[in-house]
N, C-alpha and C. Protein backbone atom coordinates (compact mmCIF):
# COMPACT_ATOMS: atom_id res chain seq x y z
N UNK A 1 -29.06 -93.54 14.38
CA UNK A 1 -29.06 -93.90 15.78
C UNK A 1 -27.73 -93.50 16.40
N UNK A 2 -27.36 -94.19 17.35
CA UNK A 2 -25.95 -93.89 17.85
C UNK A 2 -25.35 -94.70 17.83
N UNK A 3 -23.70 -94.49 18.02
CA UNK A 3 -22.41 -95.50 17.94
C UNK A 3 -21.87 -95.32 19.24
N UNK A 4 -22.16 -96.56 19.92
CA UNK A 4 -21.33 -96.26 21.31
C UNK A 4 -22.46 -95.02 22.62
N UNK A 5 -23.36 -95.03 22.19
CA UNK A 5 -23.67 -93.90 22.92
C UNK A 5 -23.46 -92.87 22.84
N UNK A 6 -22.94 -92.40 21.33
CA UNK A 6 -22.99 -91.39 21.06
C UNK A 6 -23.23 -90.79 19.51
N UNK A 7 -23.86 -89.54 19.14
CA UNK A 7 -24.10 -89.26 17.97
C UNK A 7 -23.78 -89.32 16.71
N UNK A 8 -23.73 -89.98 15.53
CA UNK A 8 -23.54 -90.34 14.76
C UNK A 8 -22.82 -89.20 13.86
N UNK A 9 -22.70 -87.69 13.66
CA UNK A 9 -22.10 -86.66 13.26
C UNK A 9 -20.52 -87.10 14.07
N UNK A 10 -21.04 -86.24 16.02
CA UNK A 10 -19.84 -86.83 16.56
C UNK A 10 -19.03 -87.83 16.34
N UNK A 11 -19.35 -89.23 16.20
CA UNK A 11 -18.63 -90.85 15.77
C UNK A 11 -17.86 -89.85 14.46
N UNK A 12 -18.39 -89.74 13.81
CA UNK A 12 -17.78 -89.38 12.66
C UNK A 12 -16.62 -88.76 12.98
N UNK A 13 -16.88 -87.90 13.73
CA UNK A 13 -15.53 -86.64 13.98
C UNK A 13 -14.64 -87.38 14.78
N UNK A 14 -14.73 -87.62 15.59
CA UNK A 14 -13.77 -88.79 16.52
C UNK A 14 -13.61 -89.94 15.51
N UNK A 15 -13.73 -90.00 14.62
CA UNK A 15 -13.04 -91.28 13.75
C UNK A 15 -12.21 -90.23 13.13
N UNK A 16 -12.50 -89.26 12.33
CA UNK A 16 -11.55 -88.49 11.56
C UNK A 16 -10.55 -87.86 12.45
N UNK A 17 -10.78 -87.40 13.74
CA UNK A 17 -9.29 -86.73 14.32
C UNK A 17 -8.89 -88.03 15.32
N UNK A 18 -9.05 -89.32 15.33
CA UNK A 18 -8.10 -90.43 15.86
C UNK A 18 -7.33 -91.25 14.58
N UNK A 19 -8.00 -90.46 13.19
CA UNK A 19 -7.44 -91.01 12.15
C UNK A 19 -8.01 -92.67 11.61
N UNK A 20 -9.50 -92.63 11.94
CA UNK A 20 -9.95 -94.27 11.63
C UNK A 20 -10.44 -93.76 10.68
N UNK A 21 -10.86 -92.69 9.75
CA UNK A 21 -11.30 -92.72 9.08
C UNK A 21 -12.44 -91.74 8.65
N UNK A 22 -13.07 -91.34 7.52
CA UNK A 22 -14.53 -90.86 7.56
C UNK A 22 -15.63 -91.73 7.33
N UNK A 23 -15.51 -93.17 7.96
CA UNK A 23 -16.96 -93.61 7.58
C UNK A 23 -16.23 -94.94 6.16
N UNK A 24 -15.86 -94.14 5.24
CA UNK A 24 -15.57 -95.31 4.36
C UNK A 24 -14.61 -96.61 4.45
N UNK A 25 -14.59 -97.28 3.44
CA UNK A 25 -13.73 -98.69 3.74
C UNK A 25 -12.22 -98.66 3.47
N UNK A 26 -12.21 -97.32 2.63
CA UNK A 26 -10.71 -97.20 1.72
C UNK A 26 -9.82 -96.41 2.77
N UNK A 27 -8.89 -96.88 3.51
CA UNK A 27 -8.00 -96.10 4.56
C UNK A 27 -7.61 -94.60 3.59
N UNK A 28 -7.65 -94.67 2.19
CA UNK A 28 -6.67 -93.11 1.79
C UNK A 28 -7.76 -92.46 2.20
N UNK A 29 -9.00 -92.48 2.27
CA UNK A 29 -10.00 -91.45 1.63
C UNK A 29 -10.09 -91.07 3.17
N UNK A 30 -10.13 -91.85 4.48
CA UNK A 30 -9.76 -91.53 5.75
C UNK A 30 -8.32 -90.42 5.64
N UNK A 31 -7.31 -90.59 5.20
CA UNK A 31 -6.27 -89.73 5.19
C UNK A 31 -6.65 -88.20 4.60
N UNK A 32 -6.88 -88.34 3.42
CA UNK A 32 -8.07 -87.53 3.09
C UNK A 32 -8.91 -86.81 3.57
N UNK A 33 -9.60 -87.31 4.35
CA UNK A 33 -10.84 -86.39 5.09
C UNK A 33 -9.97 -85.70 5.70
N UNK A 34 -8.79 -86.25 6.68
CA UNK A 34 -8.36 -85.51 7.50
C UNK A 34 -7.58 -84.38 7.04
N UNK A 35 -6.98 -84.45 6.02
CA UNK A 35 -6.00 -83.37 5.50
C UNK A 35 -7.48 -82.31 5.07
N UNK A 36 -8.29 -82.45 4.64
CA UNK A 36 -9.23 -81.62 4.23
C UNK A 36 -9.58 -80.86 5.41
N UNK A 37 -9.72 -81.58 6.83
CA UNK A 37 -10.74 -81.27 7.92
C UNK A 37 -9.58 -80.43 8.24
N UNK A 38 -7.89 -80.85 8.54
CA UNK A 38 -6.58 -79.74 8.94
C UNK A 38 -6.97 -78.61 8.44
N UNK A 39 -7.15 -78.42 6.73
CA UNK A 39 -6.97 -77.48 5.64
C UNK A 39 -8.11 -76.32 5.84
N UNK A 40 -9.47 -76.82 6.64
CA UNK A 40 -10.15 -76.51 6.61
C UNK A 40 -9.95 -74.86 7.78
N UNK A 41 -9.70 -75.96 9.01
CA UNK A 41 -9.54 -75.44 9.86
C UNK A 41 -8.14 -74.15 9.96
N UNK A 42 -7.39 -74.42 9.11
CA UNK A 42 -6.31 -73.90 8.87
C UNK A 42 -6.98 -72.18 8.13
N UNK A 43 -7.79 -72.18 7.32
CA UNK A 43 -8.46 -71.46 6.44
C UNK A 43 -9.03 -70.88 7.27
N UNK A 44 -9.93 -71.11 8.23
CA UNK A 44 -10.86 -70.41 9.41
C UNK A 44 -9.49 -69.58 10.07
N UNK A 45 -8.76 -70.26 10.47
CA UNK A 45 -7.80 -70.08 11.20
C UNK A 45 -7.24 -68.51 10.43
N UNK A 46 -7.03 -68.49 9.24
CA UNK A 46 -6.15 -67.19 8.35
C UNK A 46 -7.29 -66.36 8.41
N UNK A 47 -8.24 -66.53 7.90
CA UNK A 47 -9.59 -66.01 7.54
C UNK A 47 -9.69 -64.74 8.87
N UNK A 48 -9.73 -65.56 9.72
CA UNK A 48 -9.90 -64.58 11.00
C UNK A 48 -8.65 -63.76 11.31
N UNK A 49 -7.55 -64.01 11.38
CA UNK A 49 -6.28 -63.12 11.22
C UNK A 49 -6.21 -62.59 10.87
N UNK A 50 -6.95 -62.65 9.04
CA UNK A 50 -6.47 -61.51 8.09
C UNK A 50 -7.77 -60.94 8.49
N UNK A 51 -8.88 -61.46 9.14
CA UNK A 51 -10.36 -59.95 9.36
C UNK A 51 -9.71 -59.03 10.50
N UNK A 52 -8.79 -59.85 10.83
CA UNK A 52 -8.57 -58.73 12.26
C UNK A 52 -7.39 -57.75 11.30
N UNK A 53 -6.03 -57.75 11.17
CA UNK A 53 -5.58 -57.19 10.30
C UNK A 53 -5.72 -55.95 10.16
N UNK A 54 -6.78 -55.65 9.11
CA UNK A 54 -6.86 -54.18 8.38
C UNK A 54 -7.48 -53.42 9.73
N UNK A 55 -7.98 -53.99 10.70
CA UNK A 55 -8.58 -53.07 11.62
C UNK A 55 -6.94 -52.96 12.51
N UNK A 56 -6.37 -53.65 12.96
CA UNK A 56 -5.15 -53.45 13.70
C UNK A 56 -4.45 -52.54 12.79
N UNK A 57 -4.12 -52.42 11.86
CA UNK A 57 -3.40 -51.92 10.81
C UNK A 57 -3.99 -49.82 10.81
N UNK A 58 -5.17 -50.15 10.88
CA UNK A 58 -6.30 -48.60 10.85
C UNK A 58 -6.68 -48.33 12.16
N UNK A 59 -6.02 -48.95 13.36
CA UNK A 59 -5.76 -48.45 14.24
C UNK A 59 -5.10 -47.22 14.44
N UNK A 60 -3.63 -46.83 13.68
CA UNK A 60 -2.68 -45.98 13.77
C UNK A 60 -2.98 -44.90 12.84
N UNK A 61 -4.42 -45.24 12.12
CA UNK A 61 -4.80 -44.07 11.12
C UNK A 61 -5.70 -43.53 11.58
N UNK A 62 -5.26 -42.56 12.06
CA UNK A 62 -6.68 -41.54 12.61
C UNK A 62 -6.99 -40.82 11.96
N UNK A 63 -8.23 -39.80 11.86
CA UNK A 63 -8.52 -39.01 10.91
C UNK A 63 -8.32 -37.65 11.62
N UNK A 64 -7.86 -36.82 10.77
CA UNK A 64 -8.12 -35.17 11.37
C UNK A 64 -10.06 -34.98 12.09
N UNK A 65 -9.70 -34.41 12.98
CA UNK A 65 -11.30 -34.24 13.58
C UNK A 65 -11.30 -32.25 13.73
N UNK A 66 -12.47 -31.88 12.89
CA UNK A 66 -12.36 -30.53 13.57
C UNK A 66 -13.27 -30.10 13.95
N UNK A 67 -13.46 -29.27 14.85
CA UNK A 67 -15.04 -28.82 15.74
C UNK A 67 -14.51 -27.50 15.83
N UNK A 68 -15.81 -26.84 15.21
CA UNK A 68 -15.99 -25.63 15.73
C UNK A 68 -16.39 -24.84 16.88
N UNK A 69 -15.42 -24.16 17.55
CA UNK A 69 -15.97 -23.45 18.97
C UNK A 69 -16.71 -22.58 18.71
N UNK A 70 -16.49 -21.32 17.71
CA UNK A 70 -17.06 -20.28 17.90
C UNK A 70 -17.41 -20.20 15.99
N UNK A 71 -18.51 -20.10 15.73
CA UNK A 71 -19.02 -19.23 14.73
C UNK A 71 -19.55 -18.47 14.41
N UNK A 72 -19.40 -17.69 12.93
CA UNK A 72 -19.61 -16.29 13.33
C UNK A 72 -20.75 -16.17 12.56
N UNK A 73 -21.72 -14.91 12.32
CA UNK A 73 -22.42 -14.92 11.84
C UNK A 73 -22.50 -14.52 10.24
N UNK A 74 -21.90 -13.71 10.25
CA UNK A 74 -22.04 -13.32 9.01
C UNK A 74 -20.35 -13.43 8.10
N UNK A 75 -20.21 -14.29 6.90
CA UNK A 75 -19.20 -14.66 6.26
C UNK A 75 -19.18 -14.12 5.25
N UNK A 76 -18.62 -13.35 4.91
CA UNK A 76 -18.42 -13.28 3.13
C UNK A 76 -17.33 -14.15 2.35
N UNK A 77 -16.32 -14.50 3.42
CA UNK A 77 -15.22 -14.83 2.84
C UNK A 77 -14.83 -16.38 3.39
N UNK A 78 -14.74 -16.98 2.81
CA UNK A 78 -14.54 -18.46 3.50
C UNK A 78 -12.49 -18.85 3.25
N UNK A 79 -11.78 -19.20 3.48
CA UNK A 79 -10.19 -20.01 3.58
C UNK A 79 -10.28 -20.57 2.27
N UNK A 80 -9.49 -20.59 1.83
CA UNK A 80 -9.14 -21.67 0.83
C UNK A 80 -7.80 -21.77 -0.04
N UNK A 81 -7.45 -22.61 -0.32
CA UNK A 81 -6.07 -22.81 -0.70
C UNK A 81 -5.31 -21.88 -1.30
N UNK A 82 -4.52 -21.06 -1.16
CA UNK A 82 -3.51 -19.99 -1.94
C UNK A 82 -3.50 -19.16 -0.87
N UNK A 83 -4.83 -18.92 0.23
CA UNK A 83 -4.80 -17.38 0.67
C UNK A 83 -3.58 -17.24 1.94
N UNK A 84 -3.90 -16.11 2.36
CA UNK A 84 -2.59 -15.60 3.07
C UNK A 84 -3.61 -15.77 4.28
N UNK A 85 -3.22 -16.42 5.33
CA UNK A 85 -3.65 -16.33 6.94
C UNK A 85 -3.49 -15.73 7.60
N UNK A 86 -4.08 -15.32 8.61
CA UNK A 86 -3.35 -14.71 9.87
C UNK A 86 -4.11 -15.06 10.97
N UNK A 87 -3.30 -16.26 11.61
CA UNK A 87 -4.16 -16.50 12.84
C UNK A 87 -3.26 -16.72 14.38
N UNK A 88 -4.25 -16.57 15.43
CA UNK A 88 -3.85 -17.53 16.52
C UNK A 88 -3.86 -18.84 17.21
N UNK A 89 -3.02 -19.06 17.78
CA UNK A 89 -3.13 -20.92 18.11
C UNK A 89 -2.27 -21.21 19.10
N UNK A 90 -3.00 -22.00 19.70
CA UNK A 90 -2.07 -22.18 20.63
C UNK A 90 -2.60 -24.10 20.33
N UNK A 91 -1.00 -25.01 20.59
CA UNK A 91 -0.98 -26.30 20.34
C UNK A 91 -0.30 -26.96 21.48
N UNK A 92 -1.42 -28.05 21.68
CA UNK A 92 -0.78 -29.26 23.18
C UNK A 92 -1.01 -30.06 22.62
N UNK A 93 -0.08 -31.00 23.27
CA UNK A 93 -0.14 -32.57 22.97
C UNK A 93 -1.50 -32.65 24.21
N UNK A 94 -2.11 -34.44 23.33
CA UNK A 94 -3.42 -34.51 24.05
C UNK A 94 -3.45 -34.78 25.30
N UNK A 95 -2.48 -34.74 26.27
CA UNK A 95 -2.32 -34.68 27.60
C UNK A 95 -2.80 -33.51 28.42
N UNK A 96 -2.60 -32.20 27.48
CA UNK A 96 -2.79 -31.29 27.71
C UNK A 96 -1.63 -29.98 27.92
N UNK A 97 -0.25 -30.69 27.07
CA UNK A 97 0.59 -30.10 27.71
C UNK A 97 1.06 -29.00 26.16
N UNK A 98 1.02 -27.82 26.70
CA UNK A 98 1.25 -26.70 25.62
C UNK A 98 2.80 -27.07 25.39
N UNK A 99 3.04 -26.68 23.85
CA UNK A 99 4.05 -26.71 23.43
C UNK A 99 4.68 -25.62 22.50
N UNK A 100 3.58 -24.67 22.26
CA UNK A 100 4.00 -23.30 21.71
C UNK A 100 2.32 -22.91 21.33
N UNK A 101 2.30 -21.49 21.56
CA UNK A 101 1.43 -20.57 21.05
C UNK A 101 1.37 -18.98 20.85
N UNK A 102 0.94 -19.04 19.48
CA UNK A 102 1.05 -16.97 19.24
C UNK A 102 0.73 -15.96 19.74
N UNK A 103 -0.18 -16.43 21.06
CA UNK A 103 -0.83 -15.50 21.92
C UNK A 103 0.63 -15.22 23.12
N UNK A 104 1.01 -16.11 23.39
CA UNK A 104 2.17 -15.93 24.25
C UNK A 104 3.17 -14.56 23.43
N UNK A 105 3.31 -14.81 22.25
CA UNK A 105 4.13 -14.07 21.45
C UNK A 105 3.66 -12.44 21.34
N UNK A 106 2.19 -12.52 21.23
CA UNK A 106 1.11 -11.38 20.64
C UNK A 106 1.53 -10.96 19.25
N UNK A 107 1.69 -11.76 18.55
CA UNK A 107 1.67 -11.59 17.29
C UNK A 107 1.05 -13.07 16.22
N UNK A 108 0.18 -12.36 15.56
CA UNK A 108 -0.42 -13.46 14.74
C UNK A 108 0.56 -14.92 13.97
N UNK A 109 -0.24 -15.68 13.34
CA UNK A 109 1.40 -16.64 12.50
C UNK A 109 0.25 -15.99 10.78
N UNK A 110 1.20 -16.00 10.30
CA UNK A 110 0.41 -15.63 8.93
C UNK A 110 1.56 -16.91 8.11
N UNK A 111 0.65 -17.22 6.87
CA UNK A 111 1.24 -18.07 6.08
C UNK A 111 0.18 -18.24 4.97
N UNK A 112 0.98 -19.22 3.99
CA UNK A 112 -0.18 -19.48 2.95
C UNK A 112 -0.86 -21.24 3.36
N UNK A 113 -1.80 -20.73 2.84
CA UNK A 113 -2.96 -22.19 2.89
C UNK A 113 -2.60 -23.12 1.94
N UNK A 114 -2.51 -23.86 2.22
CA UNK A 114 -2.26 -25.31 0.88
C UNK A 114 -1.44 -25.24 0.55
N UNK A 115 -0.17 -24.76 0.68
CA UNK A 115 0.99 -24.31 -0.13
C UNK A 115 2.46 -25.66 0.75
N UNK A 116 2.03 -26.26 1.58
CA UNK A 116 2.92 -26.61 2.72
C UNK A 116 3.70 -26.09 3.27
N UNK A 117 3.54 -25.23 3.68
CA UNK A 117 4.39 -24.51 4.82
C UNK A 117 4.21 -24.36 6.12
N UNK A 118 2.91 -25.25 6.31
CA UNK A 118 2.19 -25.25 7.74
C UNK A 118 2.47 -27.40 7.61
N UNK A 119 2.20 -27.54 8.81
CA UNK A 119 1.64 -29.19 8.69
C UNK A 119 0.47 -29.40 7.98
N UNK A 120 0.33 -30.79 7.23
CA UNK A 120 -0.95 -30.76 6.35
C UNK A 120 -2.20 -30.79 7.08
N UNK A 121 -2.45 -30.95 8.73
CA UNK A 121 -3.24 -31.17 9.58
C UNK A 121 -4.11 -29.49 9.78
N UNK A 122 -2.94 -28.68 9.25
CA UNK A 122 -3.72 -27.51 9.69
C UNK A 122 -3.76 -26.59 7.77
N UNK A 123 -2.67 -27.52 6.65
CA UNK A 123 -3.38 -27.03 5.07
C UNK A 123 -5.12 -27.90 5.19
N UNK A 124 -5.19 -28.36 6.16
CA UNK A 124 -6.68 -29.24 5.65
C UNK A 124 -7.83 -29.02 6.34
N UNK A 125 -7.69 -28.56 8.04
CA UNK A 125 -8.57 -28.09 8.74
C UNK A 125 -8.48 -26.62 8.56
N UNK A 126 -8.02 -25.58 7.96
CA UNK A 126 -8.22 -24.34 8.00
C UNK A 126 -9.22 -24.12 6.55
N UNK A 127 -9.35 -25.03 5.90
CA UNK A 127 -10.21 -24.67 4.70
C UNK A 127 -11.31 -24.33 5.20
N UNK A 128 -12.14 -23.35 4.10
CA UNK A 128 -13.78 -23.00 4.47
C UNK A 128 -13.71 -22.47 5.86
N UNK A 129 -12.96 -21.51 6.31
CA UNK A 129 -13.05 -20.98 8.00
C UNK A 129 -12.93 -19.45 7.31
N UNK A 130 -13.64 -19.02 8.46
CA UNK A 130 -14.53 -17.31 8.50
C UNK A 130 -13.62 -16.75 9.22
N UNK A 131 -13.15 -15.65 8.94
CA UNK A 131 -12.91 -14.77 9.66
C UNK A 131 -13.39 -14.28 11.12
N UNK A 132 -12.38 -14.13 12.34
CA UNK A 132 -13.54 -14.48 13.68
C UNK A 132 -14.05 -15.45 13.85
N UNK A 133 -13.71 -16.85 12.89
CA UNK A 133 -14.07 -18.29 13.42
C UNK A 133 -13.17 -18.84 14.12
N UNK A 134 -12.95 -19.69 15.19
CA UNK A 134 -12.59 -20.40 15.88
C UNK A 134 -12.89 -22.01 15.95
N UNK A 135 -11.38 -23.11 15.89
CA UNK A 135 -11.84 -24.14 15.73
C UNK A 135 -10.54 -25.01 16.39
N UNK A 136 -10.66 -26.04 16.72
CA UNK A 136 -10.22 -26.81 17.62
C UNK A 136 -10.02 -28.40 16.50
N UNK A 137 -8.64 -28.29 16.32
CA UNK A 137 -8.40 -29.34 15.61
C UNK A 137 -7.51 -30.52 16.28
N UNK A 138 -7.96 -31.68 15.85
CA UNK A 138 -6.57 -32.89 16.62
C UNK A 138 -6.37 -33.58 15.56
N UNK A 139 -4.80 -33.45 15.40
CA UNK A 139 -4.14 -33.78 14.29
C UNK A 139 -3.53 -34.91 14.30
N UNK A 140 -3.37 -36.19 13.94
CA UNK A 140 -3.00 -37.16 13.97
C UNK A 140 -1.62 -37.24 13.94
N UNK A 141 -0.66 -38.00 14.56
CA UNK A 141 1.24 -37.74 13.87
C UNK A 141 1.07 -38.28 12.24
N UNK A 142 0.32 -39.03 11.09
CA UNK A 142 0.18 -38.61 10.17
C UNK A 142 0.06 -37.36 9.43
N UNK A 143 -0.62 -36.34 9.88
CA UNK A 143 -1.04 -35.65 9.19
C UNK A 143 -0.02 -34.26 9.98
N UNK A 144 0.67 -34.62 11.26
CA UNK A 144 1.43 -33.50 11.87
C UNK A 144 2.78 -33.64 11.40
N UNK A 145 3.24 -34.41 10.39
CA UNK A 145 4.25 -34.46 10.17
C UNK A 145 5.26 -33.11 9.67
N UNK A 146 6.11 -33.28 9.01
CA UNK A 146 6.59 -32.24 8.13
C UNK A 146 7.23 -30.58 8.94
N UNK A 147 7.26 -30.93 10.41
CA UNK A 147 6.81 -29.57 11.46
C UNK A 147 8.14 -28.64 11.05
N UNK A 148 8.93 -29.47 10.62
CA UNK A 148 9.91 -28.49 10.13
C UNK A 148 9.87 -27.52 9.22
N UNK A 149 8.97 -27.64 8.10
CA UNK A 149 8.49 -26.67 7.61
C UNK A 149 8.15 -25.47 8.20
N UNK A 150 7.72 -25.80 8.91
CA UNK A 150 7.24 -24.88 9.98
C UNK A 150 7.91 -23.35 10.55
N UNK A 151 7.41 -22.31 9.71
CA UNK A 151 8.45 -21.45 10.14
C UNK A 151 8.54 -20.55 11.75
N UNK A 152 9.38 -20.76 11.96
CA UNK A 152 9.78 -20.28 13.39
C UNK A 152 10.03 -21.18 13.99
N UNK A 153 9.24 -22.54 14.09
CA UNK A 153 9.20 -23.30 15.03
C UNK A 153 10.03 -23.90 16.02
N UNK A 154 10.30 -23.50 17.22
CA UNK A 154 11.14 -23.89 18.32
C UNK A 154 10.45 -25.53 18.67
N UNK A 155 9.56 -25.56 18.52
CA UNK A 155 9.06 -26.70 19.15
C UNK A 155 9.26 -28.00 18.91
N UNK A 156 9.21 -28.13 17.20
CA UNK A 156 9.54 -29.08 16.16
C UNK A 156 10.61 -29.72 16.78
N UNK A 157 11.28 -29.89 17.57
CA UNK A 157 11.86 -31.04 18.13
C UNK A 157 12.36 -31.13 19.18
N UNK A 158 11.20 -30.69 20.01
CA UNK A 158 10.54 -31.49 21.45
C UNK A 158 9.73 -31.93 20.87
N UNK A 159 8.91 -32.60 19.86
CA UNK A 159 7.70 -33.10 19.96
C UNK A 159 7.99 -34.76 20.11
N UNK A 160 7.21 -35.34 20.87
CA UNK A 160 7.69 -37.05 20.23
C UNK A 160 7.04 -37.29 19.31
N UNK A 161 7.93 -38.08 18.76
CA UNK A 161 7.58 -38.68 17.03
C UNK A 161 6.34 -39.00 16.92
N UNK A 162 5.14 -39.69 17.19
CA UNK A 162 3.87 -40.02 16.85
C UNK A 162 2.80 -39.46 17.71
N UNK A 163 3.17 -37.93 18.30
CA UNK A 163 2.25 -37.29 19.06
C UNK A 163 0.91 -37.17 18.23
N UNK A 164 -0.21 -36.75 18.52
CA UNK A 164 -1.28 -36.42 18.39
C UNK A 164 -1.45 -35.25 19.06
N UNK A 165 -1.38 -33.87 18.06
CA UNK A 165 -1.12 -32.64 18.19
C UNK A 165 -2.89 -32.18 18.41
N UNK A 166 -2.91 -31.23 19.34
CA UNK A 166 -4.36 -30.60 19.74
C UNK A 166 -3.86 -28.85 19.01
N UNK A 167 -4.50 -28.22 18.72
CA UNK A 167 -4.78 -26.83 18.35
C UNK A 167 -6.06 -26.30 18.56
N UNK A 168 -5.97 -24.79 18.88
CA UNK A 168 -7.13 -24.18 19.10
C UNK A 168 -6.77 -23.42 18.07
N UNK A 169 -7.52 -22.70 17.01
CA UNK A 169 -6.81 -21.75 16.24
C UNK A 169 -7.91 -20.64 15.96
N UNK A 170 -7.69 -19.22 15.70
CA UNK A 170 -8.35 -18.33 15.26
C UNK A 170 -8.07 -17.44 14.50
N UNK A 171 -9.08 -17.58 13.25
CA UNK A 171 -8.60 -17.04 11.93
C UNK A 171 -9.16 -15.53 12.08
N UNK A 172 -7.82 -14.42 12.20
CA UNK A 172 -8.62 -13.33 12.32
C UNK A 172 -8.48 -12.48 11.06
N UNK A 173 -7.55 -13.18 10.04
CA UNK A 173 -7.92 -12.23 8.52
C UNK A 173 -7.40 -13.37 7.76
N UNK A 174 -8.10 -12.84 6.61
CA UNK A 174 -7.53 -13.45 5.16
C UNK A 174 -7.71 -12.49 3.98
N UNK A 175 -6.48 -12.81 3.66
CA UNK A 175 -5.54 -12.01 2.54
C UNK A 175 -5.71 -12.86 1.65
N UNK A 176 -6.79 -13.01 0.32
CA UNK A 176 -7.06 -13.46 -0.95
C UNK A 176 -6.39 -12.64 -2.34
N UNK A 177 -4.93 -13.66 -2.65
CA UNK A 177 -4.49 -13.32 -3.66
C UNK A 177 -5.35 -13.36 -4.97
N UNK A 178 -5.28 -11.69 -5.67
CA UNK A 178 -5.77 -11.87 -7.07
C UNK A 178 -5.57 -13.36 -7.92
N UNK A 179 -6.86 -13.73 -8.66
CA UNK A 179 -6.14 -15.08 -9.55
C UNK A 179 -5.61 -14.65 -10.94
N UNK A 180 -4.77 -14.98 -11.24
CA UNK A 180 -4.00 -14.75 -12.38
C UNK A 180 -4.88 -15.17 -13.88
């Protein structure tokens, strides 16, 4: 029935957070409930902090994304780690604002694949790309790091530190070293 005009669960709870008790005769086991009912709530309380957490945390981890603009039809030869490149690119921050490209220059950037001598954003999106393929990568400041490697690069420091680098790039040869 009810206590007071009101529900017998409720009575309960309003005895435990005014501290009369849970119902029993023994005042500890009232002290008791309540440290349990704190502890409880305390637990909900972390529980949800730490679910939020790993998502706040994998906020700042983006993944390389690459889309292909242009493909070609016929491949014999696909990218892959060791070979010699030769492409064009031109790279903006995602605002849209260019910050260097080889077409300005008219001369290709050639380098090796996987070797680090490029940022790992572009040892990882240039794999498996065709000759006459074209592809449009956005590189996370994880994965754009290292730009000093980078040979020639004037740009490498104008960039701000946690940009999110855009590239258009086009692979117009590859030079596949004999394997030993």
């Amino acid at each position: 029935m009810t206590e007071g005009g009101v529900a017998p669960a409720e009575a309960w709870w309003r005895r435990v957070r005014s501290g009369g008790g849970g119902g029993g005769t023994d005042q500890d086991s009232g002290g008791a409930v309540r440290r349990v009912m704190q502890l409880s709530w305390l637990l909900v309380f972390l529980s949800l902090c730490l679910g939020v957490l790993p998502t706040r945390a994998g906020e700042g981890k983006r993944k390389l994304q690459i889309g292909v603009k242009k493909r070609v039809d016929h491949c014999p030869l696909k990218s892959r780690k060791g070979d010699v490149l030769h492409i064009h690119y031109t790279g903006r921050l995602e605002d849209g604002t260019e910050f260097d490209s080889s077409l300005h220059r008219d001369q290709p950037f050639v380098f090796s694949l996987g070797t680090g001598q490029v940022i790992k954003g572009w040892d990882q999106g240039l794999l498996g790309m065709c000759e006459g393929e074209k592809r449009k990568l956005v590189i996370p400041s994880e994965l754009g790091k290292s730009l000093g490697l980078w040979a020639g690069a004037s740009f490498s420091s104008s960039l701000p530190g946690r940009a999110t680098l855009v590239f258009e790039v086009e692979l117009l040869k590859i030079e596949r070293r004999p394997e030993l």
